[in-house]
N, C-alpha and C. Protein backbone atom coordinates (compact mmCIF):
# COMPACT_ATOMS: atom_id res chain seq x y z
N UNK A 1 34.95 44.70 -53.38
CA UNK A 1 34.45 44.99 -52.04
C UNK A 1 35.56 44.86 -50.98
N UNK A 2 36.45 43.73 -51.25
CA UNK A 2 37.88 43.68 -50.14
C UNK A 2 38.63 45.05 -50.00
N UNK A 3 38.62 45.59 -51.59
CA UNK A 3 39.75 46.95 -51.24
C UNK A 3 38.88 47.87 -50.11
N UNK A 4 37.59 48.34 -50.57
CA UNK A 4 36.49 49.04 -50.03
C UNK A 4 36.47 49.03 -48.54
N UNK A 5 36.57 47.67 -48.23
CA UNK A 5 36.56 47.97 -46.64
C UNK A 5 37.35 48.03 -46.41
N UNK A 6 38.76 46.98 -46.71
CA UNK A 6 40.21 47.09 -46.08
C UNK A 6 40.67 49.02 -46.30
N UNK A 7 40.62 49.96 -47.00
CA UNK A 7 40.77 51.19 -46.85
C UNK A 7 39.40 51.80 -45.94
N UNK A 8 38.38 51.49 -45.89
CA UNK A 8 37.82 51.86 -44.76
C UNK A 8 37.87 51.84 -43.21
N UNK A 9 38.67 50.56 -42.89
CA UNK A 9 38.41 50.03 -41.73
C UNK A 9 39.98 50.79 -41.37
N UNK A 10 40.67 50.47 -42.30
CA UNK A 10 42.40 50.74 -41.97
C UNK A 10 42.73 52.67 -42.29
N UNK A 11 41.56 53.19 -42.51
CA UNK A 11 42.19 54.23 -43.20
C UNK A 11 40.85 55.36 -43.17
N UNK A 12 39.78 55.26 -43.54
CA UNK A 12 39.23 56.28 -43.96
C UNK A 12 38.26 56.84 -42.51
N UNK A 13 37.97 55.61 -41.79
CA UNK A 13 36.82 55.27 -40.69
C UNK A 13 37.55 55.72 -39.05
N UNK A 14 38.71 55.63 -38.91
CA UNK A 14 39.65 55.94 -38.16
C UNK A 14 40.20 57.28 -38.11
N UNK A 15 40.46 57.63 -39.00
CA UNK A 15 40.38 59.26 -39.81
C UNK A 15 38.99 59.97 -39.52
N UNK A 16 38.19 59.34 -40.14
CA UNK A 16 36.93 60.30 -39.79
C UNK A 16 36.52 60.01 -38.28
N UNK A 17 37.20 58.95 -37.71
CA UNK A 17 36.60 59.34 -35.86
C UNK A 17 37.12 60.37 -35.10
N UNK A 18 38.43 60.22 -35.47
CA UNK A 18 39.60 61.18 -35.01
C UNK A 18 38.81 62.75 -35.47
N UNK A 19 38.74 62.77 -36.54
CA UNK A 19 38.24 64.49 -36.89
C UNK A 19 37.16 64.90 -36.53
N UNK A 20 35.75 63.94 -36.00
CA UNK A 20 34.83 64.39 -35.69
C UNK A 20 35.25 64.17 -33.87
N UNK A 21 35.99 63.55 -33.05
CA UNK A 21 36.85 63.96 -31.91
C UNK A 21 37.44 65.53 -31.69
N UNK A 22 37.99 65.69 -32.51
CA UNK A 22 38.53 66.73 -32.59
C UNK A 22 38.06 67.84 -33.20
N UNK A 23 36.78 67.79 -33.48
CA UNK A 23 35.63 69.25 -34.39
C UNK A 23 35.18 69.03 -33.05
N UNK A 24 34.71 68.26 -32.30
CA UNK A 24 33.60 67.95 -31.35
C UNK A 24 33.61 68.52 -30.25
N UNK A 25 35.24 68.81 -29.94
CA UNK A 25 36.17 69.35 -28.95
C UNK A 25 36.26 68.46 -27.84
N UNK A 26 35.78 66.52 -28.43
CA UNK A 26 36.08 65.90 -26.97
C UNK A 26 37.25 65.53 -27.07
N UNK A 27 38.55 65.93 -27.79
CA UNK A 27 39.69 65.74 -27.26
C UNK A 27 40.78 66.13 -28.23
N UNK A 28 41.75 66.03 -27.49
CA UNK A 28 42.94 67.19 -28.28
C UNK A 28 43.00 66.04 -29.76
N UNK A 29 43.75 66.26 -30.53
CA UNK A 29 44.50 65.76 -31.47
C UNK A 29 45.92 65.10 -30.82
N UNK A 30 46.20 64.04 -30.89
CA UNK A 30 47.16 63.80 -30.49
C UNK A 30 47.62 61.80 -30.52
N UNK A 31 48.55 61.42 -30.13
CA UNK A 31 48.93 60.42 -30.38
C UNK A 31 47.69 58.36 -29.39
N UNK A 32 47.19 59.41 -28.25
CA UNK A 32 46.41 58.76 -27.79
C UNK A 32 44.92 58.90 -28.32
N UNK A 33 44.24 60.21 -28.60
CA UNK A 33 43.77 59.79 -29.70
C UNK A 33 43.39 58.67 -31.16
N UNK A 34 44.47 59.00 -31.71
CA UNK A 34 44.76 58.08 -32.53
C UNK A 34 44.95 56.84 -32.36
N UNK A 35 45.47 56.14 -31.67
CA UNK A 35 45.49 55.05 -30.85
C UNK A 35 44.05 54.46 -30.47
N UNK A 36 43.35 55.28 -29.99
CA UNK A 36 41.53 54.66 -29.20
C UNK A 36 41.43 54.60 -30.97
N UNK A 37 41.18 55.47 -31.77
CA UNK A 37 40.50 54.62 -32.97
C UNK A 37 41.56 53.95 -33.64
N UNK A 38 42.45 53.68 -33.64
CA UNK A 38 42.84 53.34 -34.84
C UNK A 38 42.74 51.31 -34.17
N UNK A 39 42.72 51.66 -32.89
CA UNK A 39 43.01 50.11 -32.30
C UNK A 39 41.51 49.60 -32.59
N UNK A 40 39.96 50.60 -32.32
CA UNK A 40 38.74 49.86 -32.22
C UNK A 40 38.70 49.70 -33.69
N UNK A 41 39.01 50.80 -35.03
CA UNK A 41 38.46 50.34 -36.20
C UNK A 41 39.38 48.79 -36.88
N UNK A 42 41.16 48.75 -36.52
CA UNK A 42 41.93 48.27 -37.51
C UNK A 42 41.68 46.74 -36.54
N UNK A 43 41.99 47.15 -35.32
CA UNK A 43 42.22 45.16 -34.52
C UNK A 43 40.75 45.34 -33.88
N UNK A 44 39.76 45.85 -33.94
CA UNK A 44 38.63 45.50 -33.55
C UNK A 44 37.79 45.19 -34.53
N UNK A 45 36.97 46.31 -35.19
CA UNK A 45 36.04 45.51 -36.31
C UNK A 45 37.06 45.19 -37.86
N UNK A 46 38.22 45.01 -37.58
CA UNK A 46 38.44 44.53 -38.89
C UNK A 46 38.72 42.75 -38.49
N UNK A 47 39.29 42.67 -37.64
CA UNK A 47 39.52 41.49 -37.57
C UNK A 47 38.42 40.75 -36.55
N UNK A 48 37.45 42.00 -35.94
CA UNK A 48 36.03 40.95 -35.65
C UNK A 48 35.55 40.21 -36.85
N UNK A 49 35.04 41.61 -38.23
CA UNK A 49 34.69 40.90 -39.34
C UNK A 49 35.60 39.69 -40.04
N UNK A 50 36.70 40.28 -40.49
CA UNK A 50 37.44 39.37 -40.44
C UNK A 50 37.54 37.63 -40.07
N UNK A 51 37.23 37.60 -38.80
CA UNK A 51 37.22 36.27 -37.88
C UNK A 51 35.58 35.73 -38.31
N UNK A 52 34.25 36.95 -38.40
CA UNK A 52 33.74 36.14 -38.43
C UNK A 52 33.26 35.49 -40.14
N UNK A 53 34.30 36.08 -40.64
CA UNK A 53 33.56 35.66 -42.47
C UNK A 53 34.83 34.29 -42.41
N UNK A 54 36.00 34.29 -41.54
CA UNK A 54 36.53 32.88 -41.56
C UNK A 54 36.06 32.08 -41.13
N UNK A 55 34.94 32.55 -40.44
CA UNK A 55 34.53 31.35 -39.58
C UNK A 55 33.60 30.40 -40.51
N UNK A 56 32.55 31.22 -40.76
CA UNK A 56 31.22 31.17 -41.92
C UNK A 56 31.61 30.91 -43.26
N UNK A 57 32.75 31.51 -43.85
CA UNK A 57 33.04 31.21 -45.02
C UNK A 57 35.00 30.94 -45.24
N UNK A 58 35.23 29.98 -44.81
CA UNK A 58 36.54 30.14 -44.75
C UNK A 58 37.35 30.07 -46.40
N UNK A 59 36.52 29.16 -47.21
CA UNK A 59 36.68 29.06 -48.44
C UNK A 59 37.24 30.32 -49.15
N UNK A 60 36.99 31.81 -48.17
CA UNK A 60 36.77 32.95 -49.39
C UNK A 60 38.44 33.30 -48.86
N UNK A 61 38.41 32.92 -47.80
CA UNK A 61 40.38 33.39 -47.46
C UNK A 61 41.38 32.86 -48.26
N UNK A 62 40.84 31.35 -47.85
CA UNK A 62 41.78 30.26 -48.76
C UNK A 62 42.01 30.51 -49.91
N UNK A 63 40.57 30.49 -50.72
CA UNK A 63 41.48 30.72 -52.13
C UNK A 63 41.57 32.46 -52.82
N UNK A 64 40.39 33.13 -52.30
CA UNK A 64 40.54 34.35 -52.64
C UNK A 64 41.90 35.22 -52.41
N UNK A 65 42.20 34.99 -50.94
CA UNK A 65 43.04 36.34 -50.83
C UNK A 65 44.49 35.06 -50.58
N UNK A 66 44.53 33.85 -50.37
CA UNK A 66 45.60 33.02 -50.00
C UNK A 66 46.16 32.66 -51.26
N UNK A 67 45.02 32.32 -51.86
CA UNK A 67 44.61 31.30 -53.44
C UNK A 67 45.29 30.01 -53.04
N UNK A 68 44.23 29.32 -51.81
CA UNK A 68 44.51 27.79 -51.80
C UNK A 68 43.78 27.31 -51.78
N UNK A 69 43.48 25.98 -52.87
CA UNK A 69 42.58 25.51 -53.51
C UNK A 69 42.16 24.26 -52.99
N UNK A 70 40.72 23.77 -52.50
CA UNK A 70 40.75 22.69 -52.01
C UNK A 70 40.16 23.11 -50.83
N UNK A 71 39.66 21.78 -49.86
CA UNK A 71 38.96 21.58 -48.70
C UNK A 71 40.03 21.62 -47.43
N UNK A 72 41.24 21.16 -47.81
CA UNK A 72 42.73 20.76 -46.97
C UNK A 72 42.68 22.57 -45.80
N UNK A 73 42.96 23.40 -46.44
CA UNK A 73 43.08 24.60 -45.76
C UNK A 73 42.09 25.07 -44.55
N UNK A 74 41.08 24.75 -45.61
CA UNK A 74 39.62 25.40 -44.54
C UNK A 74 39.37 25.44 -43.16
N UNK A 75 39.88 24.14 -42.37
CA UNK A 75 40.08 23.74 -40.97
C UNK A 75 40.91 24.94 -40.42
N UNK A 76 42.04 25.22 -40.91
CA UNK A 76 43.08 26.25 -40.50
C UNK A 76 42.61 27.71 -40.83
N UNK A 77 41.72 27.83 -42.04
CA UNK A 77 41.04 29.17 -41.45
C UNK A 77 40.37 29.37 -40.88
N UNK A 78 39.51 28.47 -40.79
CA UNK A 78 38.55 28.56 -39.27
C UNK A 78 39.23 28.65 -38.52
N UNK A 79 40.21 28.31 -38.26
CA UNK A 79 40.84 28.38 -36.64
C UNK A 79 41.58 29.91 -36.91
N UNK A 80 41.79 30.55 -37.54
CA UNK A 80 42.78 32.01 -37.65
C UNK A 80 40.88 32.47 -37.62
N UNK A 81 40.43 32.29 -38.04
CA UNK A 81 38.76 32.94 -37.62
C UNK A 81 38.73 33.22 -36.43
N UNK A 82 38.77 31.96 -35.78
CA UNK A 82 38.24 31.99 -33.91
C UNK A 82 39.39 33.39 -33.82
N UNK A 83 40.88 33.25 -33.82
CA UNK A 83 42.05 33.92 -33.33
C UNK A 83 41.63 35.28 -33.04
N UNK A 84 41.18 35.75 -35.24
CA UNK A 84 40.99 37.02 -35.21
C UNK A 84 39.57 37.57 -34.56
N UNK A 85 38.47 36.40 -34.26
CA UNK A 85 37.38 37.26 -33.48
C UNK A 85 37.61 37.80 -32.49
N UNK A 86 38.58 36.63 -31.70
CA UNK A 86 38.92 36.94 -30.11
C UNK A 86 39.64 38.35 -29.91
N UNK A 87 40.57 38.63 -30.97
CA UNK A 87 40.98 39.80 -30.90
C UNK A 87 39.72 41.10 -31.16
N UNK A 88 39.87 41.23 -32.48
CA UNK A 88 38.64 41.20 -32.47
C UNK A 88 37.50 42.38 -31.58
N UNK A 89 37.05 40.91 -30.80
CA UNK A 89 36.25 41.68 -29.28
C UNK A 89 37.24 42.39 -28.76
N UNK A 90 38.36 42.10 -28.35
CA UNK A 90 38.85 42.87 -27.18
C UNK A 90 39.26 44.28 -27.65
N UNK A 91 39.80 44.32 -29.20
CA UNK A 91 39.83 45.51 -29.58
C UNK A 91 38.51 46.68 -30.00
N UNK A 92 37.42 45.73 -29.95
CA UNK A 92 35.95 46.88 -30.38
C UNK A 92 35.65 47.25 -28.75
N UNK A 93 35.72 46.20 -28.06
CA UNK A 93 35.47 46.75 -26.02
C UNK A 93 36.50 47.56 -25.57
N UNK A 94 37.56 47.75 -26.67
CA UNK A 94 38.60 49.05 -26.01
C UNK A 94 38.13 50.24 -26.11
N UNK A 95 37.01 50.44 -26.90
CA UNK A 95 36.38 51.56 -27.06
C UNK A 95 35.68 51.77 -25.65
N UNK A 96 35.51 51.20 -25.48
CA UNK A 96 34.42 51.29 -23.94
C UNK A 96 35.01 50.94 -22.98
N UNK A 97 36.20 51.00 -22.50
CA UNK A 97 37.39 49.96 -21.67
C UNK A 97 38.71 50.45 -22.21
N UNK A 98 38.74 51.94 -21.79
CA UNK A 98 39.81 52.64 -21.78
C UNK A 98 41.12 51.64 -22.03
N UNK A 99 41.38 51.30 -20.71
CA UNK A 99 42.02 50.36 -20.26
C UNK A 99 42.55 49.24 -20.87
N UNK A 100 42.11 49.28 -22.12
CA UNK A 100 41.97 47.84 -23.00
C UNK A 100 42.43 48.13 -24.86
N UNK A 101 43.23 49.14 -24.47
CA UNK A 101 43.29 50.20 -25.53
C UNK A 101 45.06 49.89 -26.00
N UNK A 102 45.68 49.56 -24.56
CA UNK A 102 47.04 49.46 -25.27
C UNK A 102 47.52 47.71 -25.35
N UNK A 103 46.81 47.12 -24.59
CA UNK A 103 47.30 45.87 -24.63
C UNK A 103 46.43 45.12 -26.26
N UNK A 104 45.51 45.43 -26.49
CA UNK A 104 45.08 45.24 -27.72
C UNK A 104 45.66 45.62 -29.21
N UNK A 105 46.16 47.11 -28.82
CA UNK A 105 47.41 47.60 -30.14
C UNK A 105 48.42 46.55 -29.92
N UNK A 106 48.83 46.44 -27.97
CA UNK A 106 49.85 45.55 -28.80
C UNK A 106 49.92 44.11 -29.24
N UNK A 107 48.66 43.25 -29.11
CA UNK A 107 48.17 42.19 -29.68
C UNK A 107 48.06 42.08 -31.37
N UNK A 108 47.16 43.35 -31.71
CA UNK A 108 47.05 43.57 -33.16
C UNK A 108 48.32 43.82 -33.47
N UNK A 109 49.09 44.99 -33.47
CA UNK A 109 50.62 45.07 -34.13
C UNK A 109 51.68 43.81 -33.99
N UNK A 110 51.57 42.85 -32.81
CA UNK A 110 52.54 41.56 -33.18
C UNK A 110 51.44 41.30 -34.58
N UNK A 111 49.96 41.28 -33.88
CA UNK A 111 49.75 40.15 -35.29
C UNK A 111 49.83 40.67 -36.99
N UNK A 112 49.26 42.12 -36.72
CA UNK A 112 49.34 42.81 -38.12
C UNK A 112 51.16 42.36 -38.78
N UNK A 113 52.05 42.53 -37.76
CA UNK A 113 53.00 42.37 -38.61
C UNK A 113 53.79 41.17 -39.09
N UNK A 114 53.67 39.92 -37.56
CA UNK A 114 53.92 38.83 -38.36
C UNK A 114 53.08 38.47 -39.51
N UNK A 115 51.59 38.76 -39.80
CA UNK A 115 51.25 38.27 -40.66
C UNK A 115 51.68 39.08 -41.90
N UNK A 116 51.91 40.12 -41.89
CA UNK A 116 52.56 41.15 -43.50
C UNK A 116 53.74 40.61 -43.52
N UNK A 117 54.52 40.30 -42.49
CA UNK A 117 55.80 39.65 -43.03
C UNK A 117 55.45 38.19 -43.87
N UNK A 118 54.43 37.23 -43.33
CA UNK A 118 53.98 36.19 -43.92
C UNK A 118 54.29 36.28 -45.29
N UNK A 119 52.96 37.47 -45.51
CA UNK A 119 52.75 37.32 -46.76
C UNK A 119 53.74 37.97 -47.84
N UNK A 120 54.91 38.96 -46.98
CA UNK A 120 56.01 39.76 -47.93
C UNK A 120 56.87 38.26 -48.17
N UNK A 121 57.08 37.37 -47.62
CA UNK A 121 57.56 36.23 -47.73
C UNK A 121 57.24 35.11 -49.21
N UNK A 122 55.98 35.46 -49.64
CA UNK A 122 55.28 34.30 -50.33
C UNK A 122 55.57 35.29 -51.70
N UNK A 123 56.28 34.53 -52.59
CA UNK A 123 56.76 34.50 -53.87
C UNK A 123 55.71 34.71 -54.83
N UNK A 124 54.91 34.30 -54.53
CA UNK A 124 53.48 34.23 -56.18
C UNK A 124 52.51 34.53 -55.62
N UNK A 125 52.73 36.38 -55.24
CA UNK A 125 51.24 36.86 -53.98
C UNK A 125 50.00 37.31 -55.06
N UNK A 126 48.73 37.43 -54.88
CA UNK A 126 47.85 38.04 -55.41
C UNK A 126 47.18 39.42 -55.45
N UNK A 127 46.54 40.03 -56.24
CA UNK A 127 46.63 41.77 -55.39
C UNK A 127 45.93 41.72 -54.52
N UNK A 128 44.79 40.73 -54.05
CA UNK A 128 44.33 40.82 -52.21
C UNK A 128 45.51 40.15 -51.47
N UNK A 129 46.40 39.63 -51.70
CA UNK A 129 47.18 39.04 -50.54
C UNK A 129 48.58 40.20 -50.42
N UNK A 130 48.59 40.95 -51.47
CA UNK A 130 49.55 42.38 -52.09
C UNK A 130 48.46 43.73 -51.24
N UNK A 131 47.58 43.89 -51.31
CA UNK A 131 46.89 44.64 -50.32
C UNK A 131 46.84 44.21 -48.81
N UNK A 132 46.35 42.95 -48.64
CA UNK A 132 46.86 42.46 -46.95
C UNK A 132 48.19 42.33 -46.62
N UNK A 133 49.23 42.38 -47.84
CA UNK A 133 50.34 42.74 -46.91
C UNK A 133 50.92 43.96 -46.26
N UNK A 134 50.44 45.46 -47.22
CA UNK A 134 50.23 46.45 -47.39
C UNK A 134 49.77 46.72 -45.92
N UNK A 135 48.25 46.63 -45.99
CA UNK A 135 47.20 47.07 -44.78
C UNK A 135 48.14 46.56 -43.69
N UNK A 136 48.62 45.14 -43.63
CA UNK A 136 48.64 44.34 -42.26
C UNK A 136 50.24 45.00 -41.97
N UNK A 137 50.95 45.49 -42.53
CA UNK A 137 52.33 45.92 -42.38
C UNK A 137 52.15 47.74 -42.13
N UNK A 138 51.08 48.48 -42.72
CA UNK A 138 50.97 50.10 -42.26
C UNK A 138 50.15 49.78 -40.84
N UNK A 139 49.42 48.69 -40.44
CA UNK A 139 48.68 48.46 -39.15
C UNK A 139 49.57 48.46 -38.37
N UNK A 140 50.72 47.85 -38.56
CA UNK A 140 51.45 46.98 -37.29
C UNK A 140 52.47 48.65 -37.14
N UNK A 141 52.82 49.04 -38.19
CA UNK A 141 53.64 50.50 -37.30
C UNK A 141 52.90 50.85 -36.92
N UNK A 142 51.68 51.47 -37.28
CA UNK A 142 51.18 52.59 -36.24
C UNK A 142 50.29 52.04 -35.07
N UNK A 143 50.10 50.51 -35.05
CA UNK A 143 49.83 49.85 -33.71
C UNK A 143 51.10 50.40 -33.07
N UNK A 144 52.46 49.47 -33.13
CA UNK A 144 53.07 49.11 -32.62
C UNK A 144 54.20 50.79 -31.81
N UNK A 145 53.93 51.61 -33.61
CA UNK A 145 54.24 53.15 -32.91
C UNK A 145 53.80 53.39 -31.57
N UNK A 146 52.49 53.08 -31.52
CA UNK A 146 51.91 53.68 -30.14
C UNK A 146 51.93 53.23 -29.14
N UNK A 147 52.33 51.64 -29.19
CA UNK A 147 52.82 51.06 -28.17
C UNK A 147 54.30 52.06 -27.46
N UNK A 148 55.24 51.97 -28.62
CA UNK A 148 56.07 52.77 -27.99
C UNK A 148 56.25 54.19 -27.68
N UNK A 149 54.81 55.20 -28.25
CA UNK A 149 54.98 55.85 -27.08
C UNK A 149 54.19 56.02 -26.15
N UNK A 150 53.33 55.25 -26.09
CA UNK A 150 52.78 54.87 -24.45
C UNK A 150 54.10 54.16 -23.24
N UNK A 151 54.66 53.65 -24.19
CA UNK A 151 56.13 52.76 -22.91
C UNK A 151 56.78 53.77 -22.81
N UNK A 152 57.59 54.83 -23.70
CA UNK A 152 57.98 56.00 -23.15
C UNK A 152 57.19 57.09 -22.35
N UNK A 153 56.26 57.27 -22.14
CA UNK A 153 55.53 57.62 -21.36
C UNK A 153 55.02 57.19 -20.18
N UNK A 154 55.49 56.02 -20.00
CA UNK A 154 55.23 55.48 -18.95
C UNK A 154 56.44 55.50 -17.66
């Protein structure tokens, strides 16, 4: 079920907003486009859900996708829970809050990529922590792409 959504949320759901945008004729194809979904599906409901299954179940981060074993961790995913809800919201209200569209990419892309660097770091990864480094490292370019060309455009 992890691969299932992580390619949904990062890949398939973002894609299909963009094309039914663009069949719909409410807006060109283009780099801002892409940007409004890719910021509400990847740093909004992935890391809303995200935040809130750390919150409720932090056990399943720790050892599933971290593989750390024990009660010791759990405190600290709850707290990367709260982090990623907060983001989170602000990236699902960018949908509705124009305005809230680039400072959120660039919230998600610092975080998508320090955390893929995290995990490109850790020696004995698992294939969910080998897929979140994946997802959280293709997030953070094309967050962070669009940061820069919204700043050149500006």
């Amino acid at each position: 079920m992890y691969f299932v959504t992580v390619a949904g949320l990062m890949l398939v759901f973002p894609l299909l907003s963009i094309a039914i945008d663009v069949s719909a004729g409410h807006a060109p194809l283009g780099i801002a486009l892409i940007g409004k979904w890719y910021v509400f599906w990847a740093v909004g409901l992935r890391l809303l859900l995200a935040g809130v299954r750390q919150i409720l179940q932090p056990r399943y981060t720790a050892e599933t996708i971290l593989g750390i074993k024990g009660n010791d961790a759990l405190l600290l995913v709850r707290e990367l829970g709260f982090g990623n809800l907060a983001i989170g919201v602000v990236g699902t209200a960018s949908l509705f809050l124009s305005g809230w569209v680039l400072p959120a990419a660039l919230v998600g892309g610092i975080f998508y990529g320090l955390a893929g660097i995290n995990h490109a770091m850790q020696a004995h990864r698992n294939t969910k922590e080998n897929v979140a480094m994946a997802s959280d490292l293709f997030a953070a370019a094309v967050l962070l792409g669009f940061c820069g060309w919204s700043a050149l455009r500006a």
